[in-house]
PDB file of N, CA and C in Angstrom:
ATOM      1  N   UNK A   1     -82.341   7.939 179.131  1.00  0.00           N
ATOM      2  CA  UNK A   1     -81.436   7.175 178.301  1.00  0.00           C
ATOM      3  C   UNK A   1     -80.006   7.693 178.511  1.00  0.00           C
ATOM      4  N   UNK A   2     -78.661   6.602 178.791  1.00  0.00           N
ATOM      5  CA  UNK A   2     -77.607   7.273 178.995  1.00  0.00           C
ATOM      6  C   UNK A   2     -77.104   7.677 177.470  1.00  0.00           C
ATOM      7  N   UNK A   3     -75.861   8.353 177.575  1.00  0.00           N
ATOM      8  CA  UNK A   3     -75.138   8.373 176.329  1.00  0.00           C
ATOM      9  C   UNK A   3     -74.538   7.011 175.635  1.00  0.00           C
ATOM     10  N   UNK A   4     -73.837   6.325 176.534  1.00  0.00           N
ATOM     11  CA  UNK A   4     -73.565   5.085 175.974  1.00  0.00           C
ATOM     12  C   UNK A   4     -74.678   4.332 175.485  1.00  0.00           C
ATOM     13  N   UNK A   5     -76.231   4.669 175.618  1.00  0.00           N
ATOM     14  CA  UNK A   5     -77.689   3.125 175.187  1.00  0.00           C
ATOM     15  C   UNK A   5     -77.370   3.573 173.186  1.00  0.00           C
ATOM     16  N   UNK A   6     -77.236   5.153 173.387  1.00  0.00           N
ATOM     17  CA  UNK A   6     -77.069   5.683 171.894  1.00  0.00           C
ATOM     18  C   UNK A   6     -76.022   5.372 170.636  1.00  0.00           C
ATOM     19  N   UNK A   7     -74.828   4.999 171.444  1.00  0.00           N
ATOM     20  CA  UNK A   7     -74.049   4.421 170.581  1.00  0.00           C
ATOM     21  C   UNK A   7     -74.266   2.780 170.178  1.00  0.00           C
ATOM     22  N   UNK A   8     -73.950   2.112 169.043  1.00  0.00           N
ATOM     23  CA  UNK A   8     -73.763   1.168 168.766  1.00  0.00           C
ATOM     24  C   UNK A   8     -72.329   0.632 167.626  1.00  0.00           C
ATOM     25  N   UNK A   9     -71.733  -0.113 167.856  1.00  0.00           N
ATOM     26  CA  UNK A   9     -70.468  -0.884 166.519  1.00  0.00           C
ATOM     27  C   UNK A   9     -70.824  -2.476 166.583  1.00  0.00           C
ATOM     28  N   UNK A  10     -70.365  -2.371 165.330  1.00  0.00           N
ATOM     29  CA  UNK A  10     -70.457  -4.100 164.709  1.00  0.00           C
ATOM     30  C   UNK A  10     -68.841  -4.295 164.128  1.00  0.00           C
ATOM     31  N   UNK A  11     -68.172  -5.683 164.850  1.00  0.00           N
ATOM     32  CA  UNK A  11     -66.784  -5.791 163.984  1.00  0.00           C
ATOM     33  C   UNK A  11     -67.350  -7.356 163.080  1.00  0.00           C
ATOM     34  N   UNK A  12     -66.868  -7.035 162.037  1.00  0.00           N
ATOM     35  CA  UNK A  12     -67.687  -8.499 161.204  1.00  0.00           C
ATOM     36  C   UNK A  12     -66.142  -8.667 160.882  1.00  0.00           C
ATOM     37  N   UNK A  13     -65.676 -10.167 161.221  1.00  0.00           N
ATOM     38  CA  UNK A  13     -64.652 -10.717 160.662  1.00  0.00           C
ATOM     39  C   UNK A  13     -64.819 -11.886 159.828  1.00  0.00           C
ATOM     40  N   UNK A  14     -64.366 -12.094 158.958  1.00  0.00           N
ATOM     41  CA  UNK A  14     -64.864 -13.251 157.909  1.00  0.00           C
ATOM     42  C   UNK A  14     -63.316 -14.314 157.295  1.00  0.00           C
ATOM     43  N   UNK A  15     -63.121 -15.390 157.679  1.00  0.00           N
ATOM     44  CA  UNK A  15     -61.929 -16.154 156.781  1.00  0.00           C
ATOM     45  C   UNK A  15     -62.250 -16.995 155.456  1.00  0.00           C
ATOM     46  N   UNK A  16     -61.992 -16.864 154.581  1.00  0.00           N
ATOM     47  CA  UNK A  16     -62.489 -17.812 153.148  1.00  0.00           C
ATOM     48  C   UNK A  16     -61.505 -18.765 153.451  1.00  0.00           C
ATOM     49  N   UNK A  17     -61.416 -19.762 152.774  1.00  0.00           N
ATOM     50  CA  UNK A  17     -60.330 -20.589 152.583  1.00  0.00           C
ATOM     51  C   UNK A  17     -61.164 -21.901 152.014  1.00  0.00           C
ATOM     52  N   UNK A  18     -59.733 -22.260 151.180  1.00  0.00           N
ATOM     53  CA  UNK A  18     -60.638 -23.864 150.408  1.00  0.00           C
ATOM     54  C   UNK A  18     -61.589 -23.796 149.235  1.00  0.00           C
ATOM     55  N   UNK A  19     -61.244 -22.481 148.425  1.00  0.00           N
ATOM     56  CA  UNK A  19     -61.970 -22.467 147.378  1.00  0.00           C
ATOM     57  C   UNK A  19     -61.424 -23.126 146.282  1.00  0.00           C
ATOM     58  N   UNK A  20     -62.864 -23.500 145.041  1.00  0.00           N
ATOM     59  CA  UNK A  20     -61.874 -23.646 144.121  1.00  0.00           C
ATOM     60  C   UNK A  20     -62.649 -23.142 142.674  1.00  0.00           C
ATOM     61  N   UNK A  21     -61.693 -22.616 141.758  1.00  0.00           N
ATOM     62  CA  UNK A  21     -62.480 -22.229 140.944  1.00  0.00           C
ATOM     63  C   UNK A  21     -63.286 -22.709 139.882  1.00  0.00           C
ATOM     64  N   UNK A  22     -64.088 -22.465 138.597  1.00  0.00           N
ATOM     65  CA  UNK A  22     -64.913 -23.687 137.814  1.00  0.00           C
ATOM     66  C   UNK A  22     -64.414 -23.822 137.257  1.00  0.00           C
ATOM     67  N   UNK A  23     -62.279 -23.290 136.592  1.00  0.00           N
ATOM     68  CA  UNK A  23     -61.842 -24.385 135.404  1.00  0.00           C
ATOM     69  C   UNK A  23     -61.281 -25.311 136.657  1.00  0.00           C
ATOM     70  N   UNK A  24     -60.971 -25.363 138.086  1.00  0.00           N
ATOM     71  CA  UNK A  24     -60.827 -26.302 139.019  1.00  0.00           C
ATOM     72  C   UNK A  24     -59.005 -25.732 139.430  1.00  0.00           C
ATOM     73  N   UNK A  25     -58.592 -24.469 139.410  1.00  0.00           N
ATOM     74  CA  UNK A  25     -57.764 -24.238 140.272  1.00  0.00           C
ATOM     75  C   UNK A  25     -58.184 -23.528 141.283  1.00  0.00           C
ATOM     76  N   UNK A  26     -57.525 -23.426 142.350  1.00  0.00           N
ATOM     77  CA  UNK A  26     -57.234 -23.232 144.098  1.00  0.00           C
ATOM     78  C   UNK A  26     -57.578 -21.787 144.009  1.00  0.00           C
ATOM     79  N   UNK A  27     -58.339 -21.662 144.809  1.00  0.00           N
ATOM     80  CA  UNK A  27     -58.149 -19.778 145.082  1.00  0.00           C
ATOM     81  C   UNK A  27     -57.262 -19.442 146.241  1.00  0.00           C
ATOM     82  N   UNK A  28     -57.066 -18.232 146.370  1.00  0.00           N
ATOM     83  CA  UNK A  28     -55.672 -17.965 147.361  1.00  0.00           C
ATOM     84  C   UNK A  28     -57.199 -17.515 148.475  1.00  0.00           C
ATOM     85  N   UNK A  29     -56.734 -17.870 150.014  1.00  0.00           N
ATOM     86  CA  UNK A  29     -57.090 -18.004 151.115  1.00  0.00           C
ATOM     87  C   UNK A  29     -57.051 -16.286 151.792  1.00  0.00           C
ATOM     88  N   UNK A  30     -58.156 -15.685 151.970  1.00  0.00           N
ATOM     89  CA  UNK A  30     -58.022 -14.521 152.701  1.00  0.00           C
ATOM     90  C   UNK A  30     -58.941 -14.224 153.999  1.00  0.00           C
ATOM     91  N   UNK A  31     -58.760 -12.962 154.492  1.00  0.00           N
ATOM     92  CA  UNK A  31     -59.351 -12.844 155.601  1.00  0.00           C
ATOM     93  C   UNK A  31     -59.985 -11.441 155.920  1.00  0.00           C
ATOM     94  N   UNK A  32     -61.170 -10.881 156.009  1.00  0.00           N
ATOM     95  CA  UNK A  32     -61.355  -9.725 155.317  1.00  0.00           C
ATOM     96  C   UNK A  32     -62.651  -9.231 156.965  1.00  0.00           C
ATOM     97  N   UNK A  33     -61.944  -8.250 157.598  1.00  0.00           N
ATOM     98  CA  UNK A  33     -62.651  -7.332 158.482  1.00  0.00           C
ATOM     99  C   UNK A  33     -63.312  -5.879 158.179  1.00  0.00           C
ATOM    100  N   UNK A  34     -64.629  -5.925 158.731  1.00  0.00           N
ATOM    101  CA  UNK A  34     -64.937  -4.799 158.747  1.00  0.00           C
ATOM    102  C   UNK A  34     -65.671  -4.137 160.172  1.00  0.00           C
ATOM    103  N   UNK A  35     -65.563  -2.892 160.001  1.00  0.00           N
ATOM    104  CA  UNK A  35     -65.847  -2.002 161.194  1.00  0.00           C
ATOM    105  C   UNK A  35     -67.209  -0.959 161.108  1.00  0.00           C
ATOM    106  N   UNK A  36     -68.123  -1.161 162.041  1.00  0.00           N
ATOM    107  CA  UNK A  36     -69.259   0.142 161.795  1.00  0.00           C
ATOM    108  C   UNK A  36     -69.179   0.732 163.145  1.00  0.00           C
ATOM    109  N   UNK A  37     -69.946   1.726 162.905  1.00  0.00           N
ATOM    110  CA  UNK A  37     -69.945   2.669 164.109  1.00  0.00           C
ATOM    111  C   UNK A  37     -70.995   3.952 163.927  1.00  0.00           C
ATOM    112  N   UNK A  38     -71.966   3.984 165.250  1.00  0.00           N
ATOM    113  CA  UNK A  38     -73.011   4.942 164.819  1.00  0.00           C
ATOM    114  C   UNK A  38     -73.533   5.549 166.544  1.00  0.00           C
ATOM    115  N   UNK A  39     -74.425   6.717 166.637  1.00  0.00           N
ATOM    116  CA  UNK A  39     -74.458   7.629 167.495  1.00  0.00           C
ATOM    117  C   UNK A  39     -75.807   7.871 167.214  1.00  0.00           C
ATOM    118  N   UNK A  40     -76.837   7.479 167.514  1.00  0.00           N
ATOM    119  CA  UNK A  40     -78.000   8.157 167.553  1.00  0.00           C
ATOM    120  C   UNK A  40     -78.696   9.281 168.247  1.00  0.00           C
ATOM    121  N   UNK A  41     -78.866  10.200 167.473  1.00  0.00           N
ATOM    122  CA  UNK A  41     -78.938  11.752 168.384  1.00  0.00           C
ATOM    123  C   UNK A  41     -80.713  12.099 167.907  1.00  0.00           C
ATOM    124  N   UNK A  42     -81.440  11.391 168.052  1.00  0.00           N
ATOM    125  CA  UNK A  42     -83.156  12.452 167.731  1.00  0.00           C
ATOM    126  C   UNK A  42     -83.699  11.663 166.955  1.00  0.00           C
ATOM    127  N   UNK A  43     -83.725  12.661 165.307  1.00  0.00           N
ATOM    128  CA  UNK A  43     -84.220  11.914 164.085  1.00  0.00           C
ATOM    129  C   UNK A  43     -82.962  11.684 163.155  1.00  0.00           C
ATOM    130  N   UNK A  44     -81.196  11.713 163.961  1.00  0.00           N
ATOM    131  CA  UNK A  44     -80.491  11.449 162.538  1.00  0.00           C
ATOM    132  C   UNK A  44     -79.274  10.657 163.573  1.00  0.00           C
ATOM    133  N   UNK A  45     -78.762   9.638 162.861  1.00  0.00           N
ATOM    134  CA  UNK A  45     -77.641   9.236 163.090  1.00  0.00           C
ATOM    135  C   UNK A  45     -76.324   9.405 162.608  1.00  0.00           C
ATOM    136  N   UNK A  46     -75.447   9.774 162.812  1.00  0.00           N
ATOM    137  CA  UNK A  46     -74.211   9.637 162.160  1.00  0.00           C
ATOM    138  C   UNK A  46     -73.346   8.270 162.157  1.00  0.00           C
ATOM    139  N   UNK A  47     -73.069   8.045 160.897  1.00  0.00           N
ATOM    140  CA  UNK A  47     -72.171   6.627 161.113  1.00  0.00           C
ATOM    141  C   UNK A  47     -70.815   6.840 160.377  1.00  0.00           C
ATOM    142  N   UNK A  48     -69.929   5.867 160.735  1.00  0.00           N
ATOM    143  CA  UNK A  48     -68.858   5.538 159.804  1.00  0.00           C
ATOM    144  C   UNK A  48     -68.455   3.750 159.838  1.00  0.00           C
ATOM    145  N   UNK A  49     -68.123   3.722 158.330  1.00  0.00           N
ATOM    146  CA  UNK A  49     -67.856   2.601 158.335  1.00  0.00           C
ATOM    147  C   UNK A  49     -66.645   2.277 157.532  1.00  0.00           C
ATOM    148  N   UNK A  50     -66.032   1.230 157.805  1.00  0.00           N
ATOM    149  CA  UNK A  50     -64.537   0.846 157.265  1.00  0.00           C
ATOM    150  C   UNK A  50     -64.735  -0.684 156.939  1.00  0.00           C
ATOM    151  N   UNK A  51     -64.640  -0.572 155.288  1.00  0.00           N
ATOM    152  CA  UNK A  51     -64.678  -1.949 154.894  1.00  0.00           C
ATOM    153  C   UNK A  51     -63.062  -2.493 154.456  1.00  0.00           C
ATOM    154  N   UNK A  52     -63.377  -3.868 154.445  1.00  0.00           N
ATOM    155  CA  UNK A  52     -61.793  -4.440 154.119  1.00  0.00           C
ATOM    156  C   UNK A  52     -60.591  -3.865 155.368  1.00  0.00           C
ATOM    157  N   UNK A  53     -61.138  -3.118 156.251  1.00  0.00           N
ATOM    158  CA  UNK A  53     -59.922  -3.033 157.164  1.00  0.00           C
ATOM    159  C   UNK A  53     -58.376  -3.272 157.385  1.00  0.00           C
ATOM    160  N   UNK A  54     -58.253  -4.583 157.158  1.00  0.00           N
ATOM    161  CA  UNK A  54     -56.970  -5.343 157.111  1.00  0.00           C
ATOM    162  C   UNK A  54     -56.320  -4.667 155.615  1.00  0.00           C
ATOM    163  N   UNK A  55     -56.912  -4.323 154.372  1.00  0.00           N
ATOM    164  CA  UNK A  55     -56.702  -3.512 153.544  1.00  0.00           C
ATOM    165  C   UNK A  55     -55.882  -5.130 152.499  1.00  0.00           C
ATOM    166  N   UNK A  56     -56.413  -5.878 152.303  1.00  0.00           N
ATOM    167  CA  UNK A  56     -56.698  -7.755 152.377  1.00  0.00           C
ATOM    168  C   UNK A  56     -57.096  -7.287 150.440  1.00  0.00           C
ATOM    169  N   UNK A  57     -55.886  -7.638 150.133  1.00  0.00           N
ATOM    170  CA  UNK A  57     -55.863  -8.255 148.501  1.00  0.00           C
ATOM    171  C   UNK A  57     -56.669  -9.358 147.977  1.00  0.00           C
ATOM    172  N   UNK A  58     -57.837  -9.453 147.490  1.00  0.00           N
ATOM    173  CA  UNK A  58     -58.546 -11.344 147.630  1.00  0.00           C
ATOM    174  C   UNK A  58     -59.398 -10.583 146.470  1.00  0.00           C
ATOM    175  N   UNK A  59     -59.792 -11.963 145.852  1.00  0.00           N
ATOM    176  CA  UNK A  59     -60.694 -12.359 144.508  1.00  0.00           C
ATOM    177  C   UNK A  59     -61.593 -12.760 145.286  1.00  0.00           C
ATOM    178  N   UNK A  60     -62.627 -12.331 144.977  1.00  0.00           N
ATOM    179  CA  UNK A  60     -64.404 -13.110 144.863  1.00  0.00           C
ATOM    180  C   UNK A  60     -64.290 -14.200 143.125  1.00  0.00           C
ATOM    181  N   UNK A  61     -63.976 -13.415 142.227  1.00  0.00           N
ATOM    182  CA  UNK A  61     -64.056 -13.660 140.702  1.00  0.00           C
ATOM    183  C   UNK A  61     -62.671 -13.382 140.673  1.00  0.00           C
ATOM    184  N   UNK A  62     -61.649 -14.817 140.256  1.00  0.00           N
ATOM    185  CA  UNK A  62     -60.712 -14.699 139.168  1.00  0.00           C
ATOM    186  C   UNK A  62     -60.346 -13.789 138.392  1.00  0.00           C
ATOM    187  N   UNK A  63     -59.188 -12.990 138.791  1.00  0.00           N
ATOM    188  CA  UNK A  63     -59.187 -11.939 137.668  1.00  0.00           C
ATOM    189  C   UNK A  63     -59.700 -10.700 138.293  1.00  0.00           C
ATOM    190  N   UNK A  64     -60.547 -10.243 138.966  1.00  0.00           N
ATOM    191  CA  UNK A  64     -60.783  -9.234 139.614  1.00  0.00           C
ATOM    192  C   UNK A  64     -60.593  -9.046 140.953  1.00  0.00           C
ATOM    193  N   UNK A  65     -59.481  -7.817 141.219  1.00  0.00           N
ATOM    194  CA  UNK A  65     -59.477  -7.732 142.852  1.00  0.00           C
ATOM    195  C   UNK A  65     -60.069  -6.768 143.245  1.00  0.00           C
ATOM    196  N   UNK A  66     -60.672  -7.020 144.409  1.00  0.00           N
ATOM    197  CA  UNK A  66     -61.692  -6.437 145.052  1.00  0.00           C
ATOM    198  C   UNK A  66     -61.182  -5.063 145.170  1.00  0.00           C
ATOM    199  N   UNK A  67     -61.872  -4.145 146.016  1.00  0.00           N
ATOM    200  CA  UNK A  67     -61.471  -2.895 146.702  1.00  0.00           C
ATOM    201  C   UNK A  67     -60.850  -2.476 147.378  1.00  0.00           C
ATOM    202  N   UNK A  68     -59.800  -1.963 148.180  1.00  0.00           N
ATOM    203  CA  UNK A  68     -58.967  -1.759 149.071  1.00  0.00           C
ATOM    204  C   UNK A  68     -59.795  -1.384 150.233  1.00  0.00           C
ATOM    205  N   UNK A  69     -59.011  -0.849 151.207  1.00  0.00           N
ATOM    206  CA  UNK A  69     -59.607  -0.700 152.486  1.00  0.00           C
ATOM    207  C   UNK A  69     -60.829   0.826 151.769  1.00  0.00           C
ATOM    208  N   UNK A  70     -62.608   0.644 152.526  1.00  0.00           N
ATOM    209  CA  UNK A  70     -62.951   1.674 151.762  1.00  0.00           C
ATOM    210  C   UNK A  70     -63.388   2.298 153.284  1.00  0.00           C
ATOM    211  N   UNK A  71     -63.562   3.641 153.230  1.00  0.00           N
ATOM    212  CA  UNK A  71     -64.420   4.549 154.264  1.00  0.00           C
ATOM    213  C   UNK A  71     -65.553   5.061 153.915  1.00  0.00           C
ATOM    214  N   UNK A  72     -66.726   4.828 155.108  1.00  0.00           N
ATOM    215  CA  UNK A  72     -67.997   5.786 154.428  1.00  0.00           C
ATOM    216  C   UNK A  72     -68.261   6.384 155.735  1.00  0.00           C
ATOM    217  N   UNK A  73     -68.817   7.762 155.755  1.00  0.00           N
ATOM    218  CA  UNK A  73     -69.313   8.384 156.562  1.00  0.00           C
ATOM    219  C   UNK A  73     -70.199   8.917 156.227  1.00  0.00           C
ATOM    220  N   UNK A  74     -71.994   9.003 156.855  1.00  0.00           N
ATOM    221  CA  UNK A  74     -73.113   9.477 156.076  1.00  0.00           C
ATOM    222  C   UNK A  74     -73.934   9.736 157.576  1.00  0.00           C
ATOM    223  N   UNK A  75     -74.840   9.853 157.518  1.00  0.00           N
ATOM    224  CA  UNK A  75     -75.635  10.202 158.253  1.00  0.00           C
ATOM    225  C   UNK A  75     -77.316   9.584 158.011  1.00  0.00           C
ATOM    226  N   UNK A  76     -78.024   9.320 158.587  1.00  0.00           N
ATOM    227  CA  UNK A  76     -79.369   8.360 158.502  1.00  0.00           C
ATOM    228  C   UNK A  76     -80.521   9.117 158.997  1.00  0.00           C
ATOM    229  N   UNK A  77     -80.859   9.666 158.402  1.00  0.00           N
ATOM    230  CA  UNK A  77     -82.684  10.684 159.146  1.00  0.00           C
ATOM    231  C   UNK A  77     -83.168   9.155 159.276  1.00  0.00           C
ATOM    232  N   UNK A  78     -83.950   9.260 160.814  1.00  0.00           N
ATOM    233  CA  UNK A  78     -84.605   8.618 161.483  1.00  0.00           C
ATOM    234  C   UNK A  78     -86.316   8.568 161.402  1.00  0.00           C
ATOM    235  N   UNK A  79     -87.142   7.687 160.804  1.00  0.00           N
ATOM    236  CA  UNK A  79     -88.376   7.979 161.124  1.00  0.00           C
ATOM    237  C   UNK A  79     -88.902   7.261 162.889  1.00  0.00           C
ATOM    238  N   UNK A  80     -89.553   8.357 163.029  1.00  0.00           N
ATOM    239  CA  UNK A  80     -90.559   8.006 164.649  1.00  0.00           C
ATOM    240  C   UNK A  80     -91.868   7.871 164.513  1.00  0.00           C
TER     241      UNK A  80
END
């Protein structure tokens, strides 16, 4: 197996637009990327991941804004 079969990334890009809400105003239009990234070494992987990337101000729910850009880095024991 080379070193590169071990690595893997996913870029997920997503655009909303054209919402509307249930008293029937417009939601504002966003665009929201995220990034993974992982290394499989045996029985454990290391990953990191970066959500919201663009670091993208947007409502799911009226009134609540989401999370800012977030980072996770963890690691995954592998079963064989």
């Amino acid at each position: 197996m080379q070193p590169t079969d071990r690595f893997a990334a996913a870029l997920m890009a997503a655009f909303v637009s054209d919402r509307i809400d249930s008293d029937g105003a417009a939601m504002d239009d966003y665009t929201k990327v995220d990034l993974h990234a992982s290394y499989t070494r045996f029985l454990w992987q290391p990953f990191v991941r970066i959500e919201n990337a663009l670091d993208e101000d947007y409502f799911e729910v009226p009134g609540f804004v989401t999370p800012g850009r977030t980072f996770v880095v963890g690691v995954r024991l592998l079963r064989r």
